[in-house]
Every structure is written in C-alpha cells, then in structure tokens.
C-alpha atoms as a PDB file:
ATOM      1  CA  UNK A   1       0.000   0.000   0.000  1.00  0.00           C
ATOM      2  CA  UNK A   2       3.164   2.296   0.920  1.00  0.00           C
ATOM      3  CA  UNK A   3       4.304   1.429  -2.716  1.00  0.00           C
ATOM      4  CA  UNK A   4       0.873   2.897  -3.902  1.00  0.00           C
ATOM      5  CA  UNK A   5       0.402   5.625  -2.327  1.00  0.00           C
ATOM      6  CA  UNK A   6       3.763   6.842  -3.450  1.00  0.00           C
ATOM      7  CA  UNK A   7       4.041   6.013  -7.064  1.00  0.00           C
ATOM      8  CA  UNK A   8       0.727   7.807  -6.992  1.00  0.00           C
ATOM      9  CA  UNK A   9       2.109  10.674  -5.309  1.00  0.00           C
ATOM     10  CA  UNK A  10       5.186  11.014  -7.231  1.00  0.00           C
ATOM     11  CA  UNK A  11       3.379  10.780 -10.287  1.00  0.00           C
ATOM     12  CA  UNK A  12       1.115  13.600  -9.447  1.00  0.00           C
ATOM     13  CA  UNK A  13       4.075  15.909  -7.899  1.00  0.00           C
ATOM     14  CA  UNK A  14       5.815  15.042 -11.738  1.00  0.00           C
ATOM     15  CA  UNK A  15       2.897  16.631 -13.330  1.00  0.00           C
ATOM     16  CA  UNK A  16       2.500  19.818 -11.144  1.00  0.00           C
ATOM     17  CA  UNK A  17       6.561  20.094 -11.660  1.00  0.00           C
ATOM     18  CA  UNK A  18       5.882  19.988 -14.908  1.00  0.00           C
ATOM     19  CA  UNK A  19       2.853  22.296 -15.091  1.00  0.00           C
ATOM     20  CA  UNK A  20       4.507  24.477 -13.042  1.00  0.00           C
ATOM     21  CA  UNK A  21       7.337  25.016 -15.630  1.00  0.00           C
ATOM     22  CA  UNK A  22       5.238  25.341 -18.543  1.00  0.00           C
ATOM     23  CA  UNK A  23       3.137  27.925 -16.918  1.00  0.00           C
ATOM     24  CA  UNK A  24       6.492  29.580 -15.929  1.00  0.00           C
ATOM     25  CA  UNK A  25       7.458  29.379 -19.435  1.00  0.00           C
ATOM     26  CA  UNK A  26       4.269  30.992 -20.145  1.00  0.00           C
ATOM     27  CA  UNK A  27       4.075  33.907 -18.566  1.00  0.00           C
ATOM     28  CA  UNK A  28       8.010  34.393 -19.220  1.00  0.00           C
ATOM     29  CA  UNK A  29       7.835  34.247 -23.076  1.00  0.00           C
ATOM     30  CA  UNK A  30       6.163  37.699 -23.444  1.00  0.00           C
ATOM     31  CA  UNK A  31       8.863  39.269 -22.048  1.00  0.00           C
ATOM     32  CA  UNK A  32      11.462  37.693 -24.512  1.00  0.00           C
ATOM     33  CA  UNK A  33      10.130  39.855 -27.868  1.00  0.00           C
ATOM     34  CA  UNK A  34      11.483  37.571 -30.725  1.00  0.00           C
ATOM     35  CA  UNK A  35      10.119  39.720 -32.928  1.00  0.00           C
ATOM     36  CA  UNK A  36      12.627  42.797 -32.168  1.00  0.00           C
ATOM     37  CA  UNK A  37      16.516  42.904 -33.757  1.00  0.00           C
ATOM     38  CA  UNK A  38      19.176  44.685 -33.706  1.00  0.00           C
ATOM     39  CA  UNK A  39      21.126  46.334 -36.616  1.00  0.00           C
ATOM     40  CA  UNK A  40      24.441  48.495 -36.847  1.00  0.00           C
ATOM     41  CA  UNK A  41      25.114  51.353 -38.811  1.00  0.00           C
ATOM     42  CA  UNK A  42      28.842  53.091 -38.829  1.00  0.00           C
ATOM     43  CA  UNK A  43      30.097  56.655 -38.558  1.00  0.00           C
ATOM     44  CA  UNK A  44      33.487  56.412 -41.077  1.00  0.00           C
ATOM     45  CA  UNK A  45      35.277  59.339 -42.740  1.00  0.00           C
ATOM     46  CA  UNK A  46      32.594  62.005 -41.945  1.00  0.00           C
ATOM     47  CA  UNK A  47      30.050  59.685 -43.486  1.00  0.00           C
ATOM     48  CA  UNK A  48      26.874  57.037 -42.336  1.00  0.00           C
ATOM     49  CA  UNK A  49      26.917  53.601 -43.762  1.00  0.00           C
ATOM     50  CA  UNK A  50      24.887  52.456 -44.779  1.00  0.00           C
ATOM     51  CA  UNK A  51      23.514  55.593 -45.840  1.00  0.00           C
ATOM     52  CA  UNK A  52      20.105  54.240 -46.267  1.00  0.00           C
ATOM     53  CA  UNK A  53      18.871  52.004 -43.511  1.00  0.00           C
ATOM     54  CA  UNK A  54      15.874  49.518 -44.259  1.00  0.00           C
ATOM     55  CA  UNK A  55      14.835  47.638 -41.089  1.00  0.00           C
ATOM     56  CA  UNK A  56      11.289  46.086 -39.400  1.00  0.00           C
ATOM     57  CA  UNK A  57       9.412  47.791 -36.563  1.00  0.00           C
ATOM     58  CA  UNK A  58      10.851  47.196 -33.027  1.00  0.00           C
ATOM     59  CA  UNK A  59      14.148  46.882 -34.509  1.00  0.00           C
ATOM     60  CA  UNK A  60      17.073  48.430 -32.609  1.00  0.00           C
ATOM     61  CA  UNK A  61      20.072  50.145 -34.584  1.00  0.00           C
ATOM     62  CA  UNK A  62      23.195  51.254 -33.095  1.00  0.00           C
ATOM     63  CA  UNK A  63      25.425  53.309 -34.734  1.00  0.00           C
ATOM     64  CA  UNK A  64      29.671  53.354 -33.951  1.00  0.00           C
ATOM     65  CA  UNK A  65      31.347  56.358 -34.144  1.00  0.00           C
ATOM     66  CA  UNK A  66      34.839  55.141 -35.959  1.00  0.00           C
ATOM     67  CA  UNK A  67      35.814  58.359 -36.753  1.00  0.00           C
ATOM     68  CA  UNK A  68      38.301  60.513 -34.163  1.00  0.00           C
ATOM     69  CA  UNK A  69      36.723  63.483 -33.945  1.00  0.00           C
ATOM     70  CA  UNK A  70      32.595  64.123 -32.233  1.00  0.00           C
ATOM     71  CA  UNK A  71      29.451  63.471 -34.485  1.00  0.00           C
ATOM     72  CA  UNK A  72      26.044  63.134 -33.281  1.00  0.00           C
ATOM     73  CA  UNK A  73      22.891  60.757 -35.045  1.00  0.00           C
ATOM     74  CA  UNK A  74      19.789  64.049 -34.707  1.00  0.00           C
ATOM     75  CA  UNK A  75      16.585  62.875 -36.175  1.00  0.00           C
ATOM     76  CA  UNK A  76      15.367  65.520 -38.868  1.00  0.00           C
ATOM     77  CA  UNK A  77      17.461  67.529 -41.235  1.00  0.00           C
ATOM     78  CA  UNK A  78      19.933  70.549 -40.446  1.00  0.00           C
ATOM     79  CA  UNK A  79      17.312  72.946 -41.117  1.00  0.00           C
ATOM     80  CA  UNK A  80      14.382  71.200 -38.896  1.00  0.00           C
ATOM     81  CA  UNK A  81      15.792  68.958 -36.203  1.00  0.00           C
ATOM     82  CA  UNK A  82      12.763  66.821 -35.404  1.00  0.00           C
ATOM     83  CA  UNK A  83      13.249  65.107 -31.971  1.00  0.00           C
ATOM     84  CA  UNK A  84      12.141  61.964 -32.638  1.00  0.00           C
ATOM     85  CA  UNK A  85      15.635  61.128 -31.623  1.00  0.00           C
ATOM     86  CA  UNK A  86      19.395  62.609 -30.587  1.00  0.00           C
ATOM     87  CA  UNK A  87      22.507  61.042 -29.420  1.00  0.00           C
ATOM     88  CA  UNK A  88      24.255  64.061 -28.666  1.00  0.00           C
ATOM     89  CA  UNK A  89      27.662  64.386 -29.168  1.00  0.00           C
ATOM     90  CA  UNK A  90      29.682  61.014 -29.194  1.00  0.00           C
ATOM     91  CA  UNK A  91      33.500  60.358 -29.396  1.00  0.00           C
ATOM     92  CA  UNK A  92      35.593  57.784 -31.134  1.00  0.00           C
ATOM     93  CA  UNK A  93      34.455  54.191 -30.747  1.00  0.00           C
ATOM     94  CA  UNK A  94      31.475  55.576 -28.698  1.00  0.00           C
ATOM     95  CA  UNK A  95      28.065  54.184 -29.362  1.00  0.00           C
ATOM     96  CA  UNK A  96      24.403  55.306 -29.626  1.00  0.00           C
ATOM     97  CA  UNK A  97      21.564  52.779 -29.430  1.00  0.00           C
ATOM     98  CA  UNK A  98      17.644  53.693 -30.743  1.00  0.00           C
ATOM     99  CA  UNK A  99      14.552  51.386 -31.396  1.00  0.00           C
ATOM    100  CA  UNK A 100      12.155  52.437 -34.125  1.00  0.00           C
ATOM    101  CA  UNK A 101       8.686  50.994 -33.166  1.00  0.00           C
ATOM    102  CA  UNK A 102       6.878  52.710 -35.723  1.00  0.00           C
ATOM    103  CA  UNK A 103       6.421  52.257 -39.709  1.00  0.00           C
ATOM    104  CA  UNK A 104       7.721  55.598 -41.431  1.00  0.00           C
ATOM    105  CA  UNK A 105      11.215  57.250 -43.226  1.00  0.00           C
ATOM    106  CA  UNK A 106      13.253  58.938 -40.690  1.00  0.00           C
ATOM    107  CA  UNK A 107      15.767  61.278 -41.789  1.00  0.00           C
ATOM    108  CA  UNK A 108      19.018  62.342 -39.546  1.00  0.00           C
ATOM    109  CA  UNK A 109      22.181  63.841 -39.728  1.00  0.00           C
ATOM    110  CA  UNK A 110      25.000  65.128 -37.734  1.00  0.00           C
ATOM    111  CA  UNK A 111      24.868  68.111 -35.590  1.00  0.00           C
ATOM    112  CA  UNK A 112      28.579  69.077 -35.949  1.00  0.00           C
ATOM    113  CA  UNK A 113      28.397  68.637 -39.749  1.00  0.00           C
ATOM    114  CA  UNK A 114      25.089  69.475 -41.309  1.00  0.00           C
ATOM    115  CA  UNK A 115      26.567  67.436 -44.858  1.00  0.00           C
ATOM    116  CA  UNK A 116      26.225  64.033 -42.986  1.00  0.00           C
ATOM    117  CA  UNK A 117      22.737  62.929 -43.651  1.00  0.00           C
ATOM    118  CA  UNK A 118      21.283  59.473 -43.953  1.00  0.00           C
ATOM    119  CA  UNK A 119      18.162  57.998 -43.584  1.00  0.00           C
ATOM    120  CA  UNK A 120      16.481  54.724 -41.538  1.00  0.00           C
ATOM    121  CA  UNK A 121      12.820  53.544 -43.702  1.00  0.00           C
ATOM    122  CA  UNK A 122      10.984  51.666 -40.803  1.00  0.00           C
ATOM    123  CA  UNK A 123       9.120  49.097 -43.288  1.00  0.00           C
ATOM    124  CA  UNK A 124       6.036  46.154 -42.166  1.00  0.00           C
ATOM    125  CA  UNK A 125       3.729  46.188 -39.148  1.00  0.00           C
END
C-alpha cells in the first residue's frame, strides 16, 4: 500500500513540476520579444553607412562612431531637427543605441556637420 500511495504521489508531484514550468514558461515568453533585432550602422570618414537604412518595426540600430573626432545621429534635417531622436555628441568608438517601433522614413544627420545625412525607412507592421 506504501508502494501505492507513493508512485501515486510522485506521479502527481511530476505533473505539477511539470505544469509548473510550462506555466512559468508561459508567462516568461512575453517578455522575450522575438520579434525585435538589432542592426548596426557606422560613422566612417565624416560619413553614415549604410547611408540608407531599411529595417522592421521594433528593430534596434546602433550606430559606432569610428571616426576621431565628435558626431552626433539628430533625427530631422539641419534645417528642422525633429526630436524623434538625438545622441548628442559622441567620441571615437562611442556608441548610440535607438529602437524604431513605428512604420515611417526617418531622416538624420550630424549636428557638428550638417553634410552628414542618412536615412532609416521603418518598413512592415
């Protein structure tokens, strides 16, 4: 009877374990957004490359400063700076880091030198 009543009970702990982990996993795999990425874009002799950027929504892009002098990645163009986003200033092999959530052609340049422009088209849903 001992036998019993423990085969029964370990069979019934096994399936709460194993409940119990799958609801875990559950509720854990929102958090974990498989649909977002990451991209990289460069800052090289006073230039972005790529110069045009085609990526997903939710996708993050960092760009790398390579060059050895400041530059900055300011949403907009020279003339109307939008604020969708700005690094600021950044030195050599400094980085700056933005997600675009939403679909749309975003424009940006560099503070310090209004000729660097480039563009990131935020394509899908």
């Amino acid at each position: 009877m001992l036998n019993m009543l423990t085969l029964a009970h370990l069979r019934r702990l096994r399936t709460c374990t194993l409940v119990a982990a799958l609801g875990w996993v559950a509720i854990m795999a929102p958090l974990a957004h498989a649909d977002d990425t990451t991209t990289s874009a460069d800052i090289i002799q006073f230039g972005f490359e790529p110069a045009t950027l085609q990526v997903a929504p939710g996708t993050t892009v960092t760009w790398t400063n390579h060059d050895s002098i400041i530059h900055s990645v300011t949403s907009g163009t020279p003339d109307a700076a939008d604020g969708a986003f700005d690094s600021g200033f950044f030195d050599q092999n400094g980085t700056y880091s933005f997600t675009f959530t939403d679909a749309g052609e975003y424009a940006y340049f560099c503070m310090r030198h209004n000729f660097m422009r480039a563009s990131v088209s935020v394509v899908g849903s």
